[in-house]
PDB file of N, CA and C in Angstrom:
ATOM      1  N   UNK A   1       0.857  -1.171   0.000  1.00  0.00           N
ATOM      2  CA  UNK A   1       0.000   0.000   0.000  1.00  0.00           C
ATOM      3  C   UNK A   1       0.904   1.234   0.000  1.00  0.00           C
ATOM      4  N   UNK A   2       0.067   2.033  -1.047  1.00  0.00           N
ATOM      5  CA  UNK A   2       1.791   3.261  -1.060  1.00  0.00           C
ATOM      6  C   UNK A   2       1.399   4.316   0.120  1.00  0.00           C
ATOM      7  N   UNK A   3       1.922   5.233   0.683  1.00  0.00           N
ATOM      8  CA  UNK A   3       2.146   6.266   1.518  1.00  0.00           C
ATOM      9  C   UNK A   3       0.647   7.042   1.640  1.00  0.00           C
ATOM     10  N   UNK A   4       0.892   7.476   0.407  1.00  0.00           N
ATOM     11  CA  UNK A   4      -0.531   8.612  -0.041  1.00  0.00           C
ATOM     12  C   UNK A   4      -2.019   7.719   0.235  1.00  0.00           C
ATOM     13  N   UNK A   5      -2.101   6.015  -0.172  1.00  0.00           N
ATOM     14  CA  UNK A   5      -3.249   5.864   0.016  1.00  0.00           C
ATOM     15  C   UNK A   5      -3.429   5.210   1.475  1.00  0.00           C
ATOM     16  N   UNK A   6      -2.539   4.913   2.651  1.00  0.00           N
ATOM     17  CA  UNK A   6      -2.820   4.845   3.856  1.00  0.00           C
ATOM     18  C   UNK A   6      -2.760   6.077   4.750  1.00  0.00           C
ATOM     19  N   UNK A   7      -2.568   7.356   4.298  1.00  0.00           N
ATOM     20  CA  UNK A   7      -2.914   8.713   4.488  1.00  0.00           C
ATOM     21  C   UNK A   7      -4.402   8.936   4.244  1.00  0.00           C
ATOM     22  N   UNK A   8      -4.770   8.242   2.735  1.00  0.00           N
ATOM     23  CA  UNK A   8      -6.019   8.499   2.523  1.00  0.00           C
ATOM     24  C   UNK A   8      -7.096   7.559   3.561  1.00  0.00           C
ATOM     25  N   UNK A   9      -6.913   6.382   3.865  1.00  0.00           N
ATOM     26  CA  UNK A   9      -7.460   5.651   4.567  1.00  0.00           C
ATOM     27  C   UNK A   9      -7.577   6.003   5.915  1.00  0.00           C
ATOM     28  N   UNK A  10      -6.172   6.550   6.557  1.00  0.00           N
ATOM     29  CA  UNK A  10      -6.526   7.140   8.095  1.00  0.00           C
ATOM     30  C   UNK A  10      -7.410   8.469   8.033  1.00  0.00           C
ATOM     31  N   UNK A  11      -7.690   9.166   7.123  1.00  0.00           N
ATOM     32  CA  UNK A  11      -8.237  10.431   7.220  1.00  0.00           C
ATOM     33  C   UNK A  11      -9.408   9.719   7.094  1.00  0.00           C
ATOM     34  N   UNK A  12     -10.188   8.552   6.620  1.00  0.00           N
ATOM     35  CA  UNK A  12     -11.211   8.008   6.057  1.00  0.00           C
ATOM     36  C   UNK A  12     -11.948   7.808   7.685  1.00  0.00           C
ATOM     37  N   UNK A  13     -10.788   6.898   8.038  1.00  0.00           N
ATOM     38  CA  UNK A  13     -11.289   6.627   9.156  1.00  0.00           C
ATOM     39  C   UNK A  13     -11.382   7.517  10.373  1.00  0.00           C
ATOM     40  N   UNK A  14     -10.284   8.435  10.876  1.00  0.00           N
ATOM     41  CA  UNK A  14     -10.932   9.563  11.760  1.00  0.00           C
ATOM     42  C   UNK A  14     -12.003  10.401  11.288  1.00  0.00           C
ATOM     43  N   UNK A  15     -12.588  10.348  10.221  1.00  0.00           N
ATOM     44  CA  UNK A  15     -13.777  11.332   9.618  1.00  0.00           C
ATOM     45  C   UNK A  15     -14.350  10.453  10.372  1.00  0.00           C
ATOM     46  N   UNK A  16     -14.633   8.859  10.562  1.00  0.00           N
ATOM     47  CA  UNK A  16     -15.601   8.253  10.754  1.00  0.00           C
ATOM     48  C   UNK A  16     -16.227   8.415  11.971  1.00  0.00           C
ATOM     49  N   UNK A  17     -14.487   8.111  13.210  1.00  0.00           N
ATOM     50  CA  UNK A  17     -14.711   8.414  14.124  1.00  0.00           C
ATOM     51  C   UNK A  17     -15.507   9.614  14.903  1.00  0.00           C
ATOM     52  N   UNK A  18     -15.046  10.700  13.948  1.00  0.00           N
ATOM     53  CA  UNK A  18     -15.122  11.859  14.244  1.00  0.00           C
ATOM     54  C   UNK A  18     -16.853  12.360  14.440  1.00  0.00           C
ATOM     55  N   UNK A  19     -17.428  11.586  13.115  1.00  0.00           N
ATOM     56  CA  UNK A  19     -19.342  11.218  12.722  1.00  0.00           C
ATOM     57  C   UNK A  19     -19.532  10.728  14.039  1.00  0.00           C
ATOM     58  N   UNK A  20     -19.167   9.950  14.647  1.00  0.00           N
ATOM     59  CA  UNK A  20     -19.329   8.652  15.457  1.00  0.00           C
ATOM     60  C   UNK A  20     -19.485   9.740  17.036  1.00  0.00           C
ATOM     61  N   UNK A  21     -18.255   9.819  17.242  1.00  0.00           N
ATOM     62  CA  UNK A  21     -18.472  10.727  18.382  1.00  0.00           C
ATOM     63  C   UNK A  21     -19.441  11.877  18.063  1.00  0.00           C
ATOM     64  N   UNK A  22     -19.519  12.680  17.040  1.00  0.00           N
ATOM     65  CA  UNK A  22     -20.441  13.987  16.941  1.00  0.00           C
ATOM     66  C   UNK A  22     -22.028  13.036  17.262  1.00  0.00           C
ATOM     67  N   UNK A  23     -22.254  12.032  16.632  1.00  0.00           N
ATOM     68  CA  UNK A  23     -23.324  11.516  17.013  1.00  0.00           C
ATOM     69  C   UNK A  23     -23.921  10.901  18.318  1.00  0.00           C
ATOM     70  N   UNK A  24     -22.928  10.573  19.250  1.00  0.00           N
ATOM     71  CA  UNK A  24     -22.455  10.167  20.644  1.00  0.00           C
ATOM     72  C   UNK A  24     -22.997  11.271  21.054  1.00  0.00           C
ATOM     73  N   UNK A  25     -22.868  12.515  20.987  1.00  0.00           N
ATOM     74  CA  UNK A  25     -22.916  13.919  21.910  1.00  0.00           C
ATOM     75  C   UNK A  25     -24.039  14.555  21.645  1.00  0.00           C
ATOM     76  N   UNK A  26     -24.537  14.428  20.356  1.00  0.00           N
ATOM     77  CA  UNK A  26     -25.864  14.219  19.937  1.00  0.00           C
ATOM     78  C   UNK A  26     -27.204  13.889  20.771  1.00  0.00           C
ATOM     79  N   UNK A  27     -26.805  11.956  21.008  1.00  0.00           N
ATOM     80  CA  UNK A  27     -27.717  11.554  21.673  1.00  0.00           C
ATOM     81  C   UNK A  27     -27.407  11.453  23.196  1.00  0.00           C
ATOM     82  N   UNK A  28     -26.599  12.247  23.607  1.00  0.00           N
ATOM     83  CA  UNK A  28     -26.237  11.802  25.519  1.00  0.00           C
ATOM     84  C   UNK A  28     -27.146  13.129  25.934  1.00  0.00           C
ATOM     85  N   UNK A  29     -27.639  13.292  26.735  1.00  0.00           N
ATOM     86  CA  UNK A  29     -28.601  13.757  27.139  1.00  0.00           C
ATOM     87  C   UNK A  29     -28.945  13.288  28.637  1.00  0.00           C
ATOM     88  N   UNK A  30     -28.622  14.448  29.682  1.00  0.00           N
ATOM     89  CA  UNK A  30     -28.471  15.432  29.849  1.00  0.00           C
ATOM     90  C   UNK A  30     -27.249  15.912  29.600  1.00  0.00           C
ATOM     91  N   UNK A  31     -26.312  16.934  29.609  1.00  0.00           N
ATOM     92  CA  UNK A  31     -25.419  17.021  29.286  1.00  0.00           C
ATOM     93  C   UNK A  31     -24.535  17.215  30.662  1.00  0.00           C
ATOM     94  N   UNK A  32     -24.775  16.682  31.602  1.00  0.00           N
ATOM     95  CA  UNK A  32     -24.112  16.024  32.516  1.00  0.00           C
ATOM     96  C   UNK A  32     -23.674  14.640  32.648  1.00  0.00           C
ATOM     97  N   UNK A  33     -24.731  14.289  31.363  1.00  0.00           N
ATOM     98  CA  UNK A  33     -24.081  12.318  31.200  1.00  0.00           C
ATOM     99  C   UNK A  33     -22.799  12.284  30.927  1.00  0.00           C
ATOM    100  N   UNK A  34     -21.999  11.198  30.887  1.00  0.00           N
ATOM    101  CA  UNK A  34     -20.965  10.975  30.289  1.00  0.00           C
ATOM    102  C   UNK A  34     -21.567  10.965  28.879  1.00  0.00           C
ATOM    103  N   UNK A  35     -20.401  11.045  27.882  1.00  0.00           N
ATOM    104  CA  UNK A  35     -20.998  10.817  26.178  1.00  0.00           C
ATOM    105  C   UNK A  35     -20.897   9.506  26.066  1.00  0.00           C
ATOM    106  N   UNK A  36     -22.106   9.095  25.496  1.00  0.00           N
ATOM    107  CA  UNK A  36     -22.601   7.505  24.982  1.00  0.00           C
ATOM    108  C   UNK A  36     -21.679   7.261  23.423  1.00  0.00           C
ATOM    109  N   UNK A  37     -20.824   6.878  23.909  1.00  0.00           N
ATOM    110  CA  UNK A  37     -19.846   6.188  22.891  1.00  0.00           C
ATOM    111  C   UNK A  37     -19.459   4.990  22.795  1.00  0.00           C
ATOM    112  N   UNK A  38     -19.554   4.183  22.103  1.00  0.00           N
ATOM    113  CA  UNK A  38     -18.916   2.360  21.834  1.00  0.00           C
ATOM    114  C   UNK A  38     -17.926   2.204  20.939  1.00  0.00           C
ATOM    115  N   UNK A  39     -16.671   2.679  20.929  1.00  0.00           N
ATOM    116  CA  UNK A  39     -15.864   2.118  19.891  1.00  0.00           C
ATOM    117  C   UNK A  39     -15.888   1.273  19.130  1.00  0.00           C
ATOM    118  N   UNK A  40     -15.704   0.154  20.070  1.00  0.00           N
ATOM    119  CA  UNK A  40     -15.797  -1.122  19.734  1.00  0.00           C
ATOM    120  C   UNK A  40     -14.539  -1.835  20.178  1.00  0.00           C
ATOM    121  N   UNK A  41     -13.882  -1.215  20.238  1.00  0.00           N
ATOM    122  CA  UNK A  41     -12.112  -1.892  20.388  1.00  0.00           C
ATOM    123  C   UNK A  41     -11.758  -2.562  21.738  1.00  0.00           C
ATOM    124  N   UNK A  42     -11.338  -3.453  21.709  1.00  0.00           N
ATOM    125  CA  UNK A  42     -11.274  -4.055  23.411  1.00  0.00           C
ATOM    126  C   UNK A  42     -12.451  -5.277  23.204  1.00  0.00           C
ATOM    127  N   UNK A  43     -14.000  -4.730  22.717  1.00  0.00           N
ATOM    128  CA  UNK A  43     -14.705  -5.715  22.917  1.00  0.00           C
ATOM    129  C   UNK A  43     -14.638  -7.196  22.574  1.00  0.00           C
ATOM    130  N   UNK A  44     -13.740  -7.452  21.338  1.00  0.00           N
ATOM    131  CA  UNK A  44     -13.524  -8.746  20.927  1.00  0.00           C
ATOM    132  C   UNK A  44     -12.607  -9.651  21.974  1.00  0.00           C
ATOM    133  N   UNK A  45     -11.314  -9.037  22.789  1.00  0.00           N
ATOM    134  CA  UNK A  45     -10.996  -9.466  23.094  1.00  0.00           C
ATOM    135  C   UNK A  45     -11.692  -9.402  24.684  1.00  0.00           C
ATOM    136  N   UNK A  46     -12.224  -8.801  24.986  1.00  0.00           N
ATOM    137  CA  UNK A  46     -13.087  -9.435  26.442  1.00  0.00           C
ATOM    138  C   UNK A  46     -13.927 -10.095  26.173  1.00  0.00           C
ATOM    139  N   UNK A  47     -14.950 -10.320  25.127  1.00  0.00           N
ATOM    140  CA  UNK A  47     -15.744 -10.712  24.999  1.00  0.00           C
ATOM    141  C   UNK A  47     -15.337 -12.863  24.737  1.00  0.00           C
ATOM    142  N   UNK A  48     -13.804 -12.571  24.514  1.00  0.00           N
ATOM    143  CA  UNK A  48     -13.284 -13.729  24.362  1.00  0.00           C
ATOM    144  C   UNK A  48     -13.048 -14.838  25.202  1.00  0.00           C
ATOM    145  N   UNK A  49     -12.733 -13.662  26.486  1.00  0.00           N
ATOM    146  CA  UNK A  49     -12.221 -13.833  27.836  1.00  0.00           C
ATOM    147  C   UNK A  49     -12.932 -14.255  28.503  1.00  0.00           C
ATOM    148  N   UNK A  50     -14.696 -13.492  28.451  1.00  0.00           N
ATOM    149  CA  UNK A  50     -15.819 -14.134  28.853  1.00  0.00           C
ATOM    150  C   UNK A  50     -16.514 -15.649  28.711  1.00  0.00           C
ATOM    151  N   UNK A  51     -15.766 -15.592  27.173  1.00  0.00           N
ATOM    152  CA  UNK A  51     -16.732 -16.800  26.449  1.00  0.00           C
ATOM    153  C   UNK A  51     -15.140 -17.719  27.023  1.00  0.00           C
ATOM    154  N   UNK A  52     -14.530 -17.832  27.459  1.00  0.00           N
ATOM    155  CA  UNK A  52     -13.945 -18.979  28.185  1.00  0.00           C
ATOM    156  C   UNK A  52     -13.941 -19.429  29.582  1.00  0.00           C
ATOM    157  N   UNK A  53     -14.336 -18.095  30.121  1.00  0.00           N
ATOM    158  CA  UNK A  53     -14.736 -17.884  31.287  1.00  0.00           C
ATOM    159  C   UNK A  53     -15.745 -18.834  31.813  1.00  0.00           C
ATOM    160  N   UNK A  54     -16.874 -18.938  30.644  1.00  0.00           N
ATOM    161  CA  UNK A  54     -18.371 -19.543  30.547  1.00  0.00           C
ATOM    162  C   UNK A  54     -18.425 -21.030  30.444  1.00  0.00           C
ATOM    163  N   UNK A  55     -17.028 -21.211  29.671  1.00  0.00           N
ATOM    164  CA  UNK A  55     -17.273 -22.700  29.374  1.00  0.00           C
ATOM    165  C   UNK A  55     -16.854 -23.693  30.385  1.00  0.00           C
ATOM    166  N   UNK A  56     -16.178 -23.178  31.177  1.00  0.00           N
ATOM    167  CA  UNK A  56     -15.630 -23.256  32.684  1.00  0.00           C
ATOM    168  C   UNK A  56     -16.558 -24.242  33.475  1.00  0.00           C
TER     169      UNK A  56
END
């Protein structure tokens, strides 16, 4: 992948983020909540941790 198009791809993706959180702040309400945000990142691997946890 050359230079210019993983430049283009990270800008792709903090725009996304960027939607993501503006929409987070959007819907948190009151604005004393914390902002309702889910990345997502982390979840696969706890969610991994759990599901071995379970089979236990």
């Amino acid at each position: 992948m050359t230079q210019s198009r993983k430049q283009e791809q990270q800008a792709a993706e903090d725009a996304q983020q960027e939607d993501e959180l503006d929409e987070a702040l959007r819907e948190t309400f009151p604005a004393s909540d914390p902002v309702a945000v889910d990345t997502g990142k982390g979840d696969a691997k706890e969610g991994e941790r759990k599901g071995g946890d379970e089979r236990r």
